[in-house]
Protein backbone atom coordinates (compact mmCIF):
# COMPACT_ATOMS: atom_id res chain seq x y z
CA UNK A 1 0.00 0.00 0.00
CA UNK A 2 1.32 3.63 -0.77
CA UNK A 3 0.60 6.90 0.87
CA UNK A 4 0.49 9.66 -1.64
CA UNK A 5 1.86 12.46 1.06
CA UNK A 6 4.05 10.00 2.55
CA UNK A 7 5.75 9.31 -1.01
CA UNK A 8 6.05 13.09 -1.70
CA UNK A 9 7.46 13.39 1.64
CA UNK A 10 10.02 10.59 1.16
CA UNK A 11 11.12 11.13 -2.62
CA UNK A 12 10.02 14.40 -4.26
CA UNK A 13 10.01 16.73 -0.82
CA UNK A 14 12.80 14.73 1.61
CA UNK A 15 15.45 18.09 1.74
CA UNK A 16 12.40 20.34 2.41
CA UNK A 17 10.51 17.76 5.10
CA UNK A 18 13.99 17.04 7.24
CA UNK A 19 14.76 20.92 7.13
CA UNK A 20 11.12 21.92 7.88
CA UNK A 21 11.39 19.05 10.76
CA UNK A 22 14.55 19.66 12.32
CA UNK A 23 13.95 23.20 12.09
CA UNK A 24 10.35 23.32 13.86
CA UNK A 25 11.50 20.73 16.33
CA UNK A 26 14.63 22.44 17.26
CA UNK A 27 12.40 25.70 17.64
CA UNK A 28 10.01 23.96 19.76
CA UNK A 29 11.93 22.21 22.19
CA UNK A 30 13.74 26.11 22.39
CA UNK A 31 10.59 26.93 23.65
CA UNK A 32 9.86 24.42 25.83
CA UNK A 33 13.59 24.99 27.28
CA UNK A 34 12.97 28.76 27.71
CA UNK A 35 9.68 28.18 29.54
CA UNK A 36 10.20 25.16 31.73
CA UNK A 37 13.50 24.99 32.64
CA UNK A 38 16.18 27.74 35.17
CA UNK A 39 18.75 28.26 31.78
CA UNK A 40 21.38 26.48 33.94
CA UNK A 41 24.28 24.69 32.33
CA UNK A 42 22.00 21.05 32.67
CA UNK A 43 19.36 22.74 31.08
CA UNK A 44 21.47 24.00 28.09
CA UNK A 45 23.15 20.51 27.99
CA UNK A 46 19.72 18.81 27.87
CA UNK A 47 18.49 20.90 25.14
CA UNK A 48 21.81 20.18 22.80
CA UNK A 49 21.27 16.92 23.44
CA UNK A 50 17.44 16.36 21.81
CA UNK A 51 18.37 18.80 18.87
CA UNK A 52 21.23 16.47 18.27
CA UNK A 53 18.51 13.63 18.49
CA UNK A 54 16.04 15.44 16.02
CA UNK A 55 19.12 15.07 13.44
CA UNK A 56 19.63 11.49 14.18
CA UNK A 57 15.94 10.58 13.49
CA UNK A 58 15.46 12.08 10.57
CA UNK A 59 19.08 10.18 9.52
CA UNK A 60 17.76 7.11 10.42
CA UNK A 61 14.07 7.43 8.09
CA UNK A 62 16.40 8.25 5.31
CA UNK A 63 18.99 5.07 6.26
CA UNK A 64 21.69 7.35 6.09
CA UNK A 65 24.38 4.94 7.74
CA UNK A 66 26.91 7.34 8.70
CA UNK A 67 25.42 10.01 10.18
CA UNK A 68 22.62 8.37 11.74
CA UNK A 69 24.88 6.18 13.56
CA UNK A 70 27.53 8.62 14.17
CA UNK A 71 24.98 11.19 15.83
CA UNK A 72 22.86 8.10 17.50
CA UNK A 73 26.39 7.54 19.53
CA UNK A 74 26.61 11.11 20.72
CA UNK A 75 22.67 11.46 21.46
CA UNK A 76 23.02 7.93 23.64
CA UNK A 77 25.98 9.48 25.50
CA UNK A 78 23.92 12.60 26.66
CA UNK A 79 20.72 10.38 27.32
CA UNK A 80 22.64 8.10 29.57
CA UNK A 81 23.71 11.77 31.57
CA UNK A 82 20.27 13.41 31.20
CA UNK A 83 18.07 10.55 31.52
CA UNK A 84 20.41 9.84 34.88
CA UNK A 85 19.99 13.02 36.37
CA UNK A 86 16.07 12.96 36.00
CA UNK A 87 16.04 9.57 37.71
CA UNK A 88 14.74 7.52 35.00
CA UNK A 89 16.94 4.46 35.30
CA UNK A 90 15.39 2.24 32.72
CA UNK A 91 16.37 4.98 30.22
CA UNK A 92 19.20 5.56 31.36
CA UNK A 93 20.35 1.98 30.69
CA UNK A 94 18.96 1.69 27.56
CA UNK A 95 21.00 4.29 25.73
CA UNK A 96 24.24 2.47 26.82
CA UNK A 97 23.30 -0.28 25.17
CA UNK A 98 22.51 1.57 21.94
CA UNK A 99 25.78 2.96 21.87
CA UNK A 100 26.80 -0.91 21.10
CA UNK A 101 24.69 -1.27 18.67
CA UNK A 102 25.25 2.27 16.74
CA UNK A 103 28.79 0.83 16.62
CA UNK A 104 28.18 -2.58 14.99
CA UNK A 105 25.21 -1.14 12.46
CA UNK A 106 28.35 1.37 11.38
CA UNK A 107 30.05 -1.71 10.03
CA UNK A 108 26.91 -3.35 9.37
CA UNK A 109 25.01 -1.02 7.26
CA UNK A 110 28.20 -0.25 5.55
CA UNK A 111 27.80 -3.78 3.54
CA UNK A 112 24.06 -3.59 3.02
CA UNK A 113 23.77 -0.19 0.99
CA UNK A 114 21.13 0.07 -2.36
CA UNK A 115 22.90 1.72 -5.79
CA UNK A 116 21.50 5.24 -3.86
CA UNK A 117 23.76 4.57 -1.20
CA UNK A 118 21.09 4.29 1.65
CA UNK A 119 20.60 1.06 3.41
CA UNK A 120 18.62 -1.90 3.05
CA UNK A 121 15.97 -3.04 5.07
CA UNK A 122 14.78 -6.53 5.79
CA UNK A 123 11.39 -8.08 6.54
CA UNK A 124 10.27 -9.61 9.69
CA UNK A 125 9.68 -13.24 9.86
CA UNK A 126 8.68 -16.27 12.42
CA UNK A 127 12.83 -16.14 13.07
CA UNK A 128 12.64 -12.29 14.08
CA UNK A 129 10.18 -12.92 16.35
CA UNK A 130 11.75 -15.80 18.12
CA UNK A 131 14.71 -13.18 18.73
CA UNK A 132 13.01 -10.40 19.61
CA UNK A 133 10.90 -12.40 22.47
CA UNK A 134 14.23 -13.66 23.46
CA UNK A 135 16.04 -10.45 24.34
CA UNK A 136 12.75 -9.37 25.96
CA UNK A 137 13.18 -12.24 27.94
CA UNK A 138 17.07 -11.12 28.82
CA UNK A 139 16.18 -7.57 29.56
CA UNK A 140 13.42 -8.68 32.43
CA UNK A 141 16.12 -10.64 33.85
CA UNK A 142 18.81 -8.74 33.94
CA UNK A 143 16.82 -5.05 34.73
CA UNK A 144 16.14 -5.62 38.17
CA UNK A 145 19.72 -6.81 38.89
CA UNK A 146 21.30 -3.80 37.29
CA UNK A 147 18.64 -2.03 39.22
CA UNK A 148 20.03 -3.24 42.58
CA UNK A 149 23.40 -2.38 41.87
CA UNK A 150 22.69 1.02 41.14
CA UNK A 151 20.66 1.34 44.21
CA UNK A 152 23.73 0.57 45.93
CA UNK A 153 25.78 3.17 44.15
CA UNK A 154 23.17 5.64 45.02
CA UNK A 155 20.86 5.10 41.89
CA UNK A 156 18.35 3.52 40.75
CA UNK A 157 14.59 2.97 41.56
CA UNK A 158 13.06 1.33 44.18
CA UNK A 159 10.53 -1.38 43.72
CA UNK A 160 8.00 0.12 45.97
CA UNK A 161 7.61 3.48 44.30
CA UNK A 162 4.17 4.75 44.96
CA UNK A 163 3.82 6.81 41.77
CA UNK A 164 1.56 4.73 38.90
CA UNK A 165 -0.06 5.65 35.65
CA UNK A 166 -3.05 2.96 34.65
CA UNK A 167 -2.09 0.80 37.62
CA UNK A 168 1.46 0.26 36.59
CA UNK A 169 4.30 1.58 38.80
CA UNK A 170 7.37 4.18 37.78
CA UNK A 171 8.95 1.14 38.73
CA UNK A 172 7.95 -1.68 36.14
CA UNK A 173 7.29 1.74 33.45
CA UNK A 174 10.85 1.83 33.35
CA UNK A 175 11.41 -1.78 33.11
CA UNK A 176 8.69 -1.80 30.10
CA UNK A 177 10.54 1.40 28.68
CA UNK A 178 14.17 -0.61 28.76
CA UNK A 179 13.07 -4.10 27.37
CA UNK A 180 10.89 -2.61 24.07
CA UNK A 181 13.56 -0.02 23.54
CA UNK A 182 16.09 -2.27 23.89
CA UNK A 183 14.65 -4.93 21.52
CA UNK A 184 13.45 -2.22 19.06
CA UNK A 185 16.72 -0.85 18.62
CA UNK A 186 18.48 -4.71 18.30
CA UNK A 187 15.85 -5.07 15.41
CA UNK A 188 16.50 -1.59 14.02
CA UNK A 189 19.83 -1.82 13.32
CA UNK A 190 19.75 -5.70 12.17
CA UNK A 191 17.55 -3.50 9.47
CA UNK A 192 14.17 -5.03 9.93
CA UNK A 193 11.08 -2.39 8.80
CA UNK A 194 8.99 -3.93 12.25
CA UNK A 195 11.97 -2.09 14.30
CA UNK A 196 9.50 1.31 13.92
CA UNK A 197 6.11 0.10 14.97
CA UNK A 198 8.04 -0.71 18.51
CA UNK A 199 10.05 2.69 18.45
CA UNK A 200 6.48 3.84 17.92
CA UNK A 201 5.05 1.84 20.95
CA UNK A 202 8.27 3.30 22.87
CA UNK A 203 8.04 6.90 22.49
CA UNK A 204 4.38 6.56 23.95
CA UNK A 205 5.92 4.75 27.04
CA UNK A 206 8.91 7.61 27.02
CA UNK A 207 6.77 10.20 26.91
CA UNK A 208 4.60 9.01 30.35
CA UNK A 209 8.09 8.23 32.08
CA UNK A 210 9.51 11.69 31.23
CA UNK A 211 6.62 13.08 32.61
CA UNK A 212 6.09 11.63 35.75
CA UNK A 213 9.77 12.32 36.01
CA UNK A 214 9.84 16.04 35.16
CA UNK A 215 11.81 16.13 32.08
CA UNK A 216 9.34 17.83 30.23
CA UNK A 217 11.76 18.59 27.30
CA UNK A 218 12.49 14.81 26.30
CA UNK A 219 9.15 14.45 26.76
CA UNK A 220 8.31 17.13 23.59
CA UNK A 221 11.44 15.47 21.67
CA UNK A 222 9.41 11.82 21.95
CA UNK A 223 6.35 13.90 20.95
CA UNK A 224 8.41 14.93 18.02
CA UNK A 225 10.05 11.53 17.12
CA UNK A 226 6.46 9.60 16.82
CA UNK A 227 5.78 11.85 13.39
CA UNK A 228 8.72 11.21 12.22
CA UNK A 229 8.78 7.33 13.56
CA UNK A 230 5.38 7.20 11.26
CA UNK A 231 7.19 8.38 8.07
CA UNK A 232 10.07 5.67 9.15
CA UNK A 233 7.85 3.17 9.39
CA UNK A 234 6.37 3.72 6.01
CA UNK A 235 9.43 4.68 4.70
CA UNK A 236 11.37 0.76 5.46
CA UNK A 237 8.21 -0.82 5.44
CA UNK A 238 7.66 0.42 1.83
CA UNK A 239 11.44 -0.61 -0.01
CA UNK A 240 11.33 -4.12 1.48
């Protein structure tokens, strides 16, 4: 199935649609920073941080390997310090393990690239699946022992936190957030299309976190990334 707009979007209008994106997304989350937040050096920090992560979206969508992966290194660095400092553990952890996995899709993606240059996706089959339940399986059993340790460095969140959005706990909301994030980023950059309906799923999951947490500008960012996590759904979904 094709989307007319999306097509446009993706072909015909892609320069004017990333500018026109990371332009209005860098000015909003200004806004947002200016509004919310005390100016201090954090704050500043925080904001460089999502602009850098606008770019590394829209580089991802368009399968650009090197500078989606290059800038998906430096926006996981600041997440793991932003995403620290606001307490949100399970997000925290996750963007240490993307760091990883930016590294090996560099090298990856490097030997799967069309005659365009941009790289090639894959479709999901009953094989994906089996691996994607399997390293949501490893991420509930290792979250709650990284958990611990951290508690014991002085980090970390406690099992009996009282704050809870439909019945479910900050707690298990971050061990939710870390397991599909961690698995939809494994899938993304093994170049499977499906990788975008859970980024999609995440960012919904981000967004409550960051809330409840206070960190109202990641919070807009996520808002931001689910447009543009639409068109990169499409976008892979469509050149398989």
């Amino acid at each position: 199935m094709h989307i007319k707009l999306f097509d446009k979007i993706l072909d015909e209008w892609s320069l004017q649609w990333n500018i026109f994106f990371f332009v209005g997304g860098s000015a909003i989350l200004s806004i947002i920073f200016y509004q919310t937040t005390q100016h201090t050096a954090w704050d500043i920090f925080d904001l460089i941080v999502c602009i850098i992560g606008l770019a590394c979206v829209c580089a991802l969508t368009l399968r650009k390997n090197l500078s989606a992966n290059g800038l998906g290194i430096i926006t996981s660095a600041g997440d793991v310090i932003s995403q620290g400092r606001h307490g949100a553990i399970g997000l925290m952890l996750f963007p240490l393990y993307a760091i990883i996995t930016h590294i090996f899709a560099l090298f990856s993606w490097s030997q799967n690239t069309d005659q365009d240059g941009n790289v090639t996706t894959q479709s999901s089959s009953v094989m994906t699946w089996v691996v994607t339940v399997i390293f949501i399986a490893i991420g509930l059993y290792f979250f709650p022992i990284v958990n611990d340790y951290l508690i014991g460095l002085g980090y970390g969140i406690t099992a009996h936190d009282d704050r809870q959005v439909l019945g479910i706990s900050f707690y298990w909301l971050n061990v939710i957030a870390f397991v599909l994030s961690m698995t939809a980023q494994t899938s993304m950059m093994l170049r499977y299309s499906f990788s975008w309906g859970l980024w999609i799923i995440c960012g919904f999951i981000w967004i409550i976190i960051n809330v409840m947490s206070g960190y109202s500008i990641f919070a807009v960012k996520i808002v931001i990334y689910e447009v543009n996590a639409l068109l990169g759904l499409y976008a892979w979904s469509r050149d398989n």
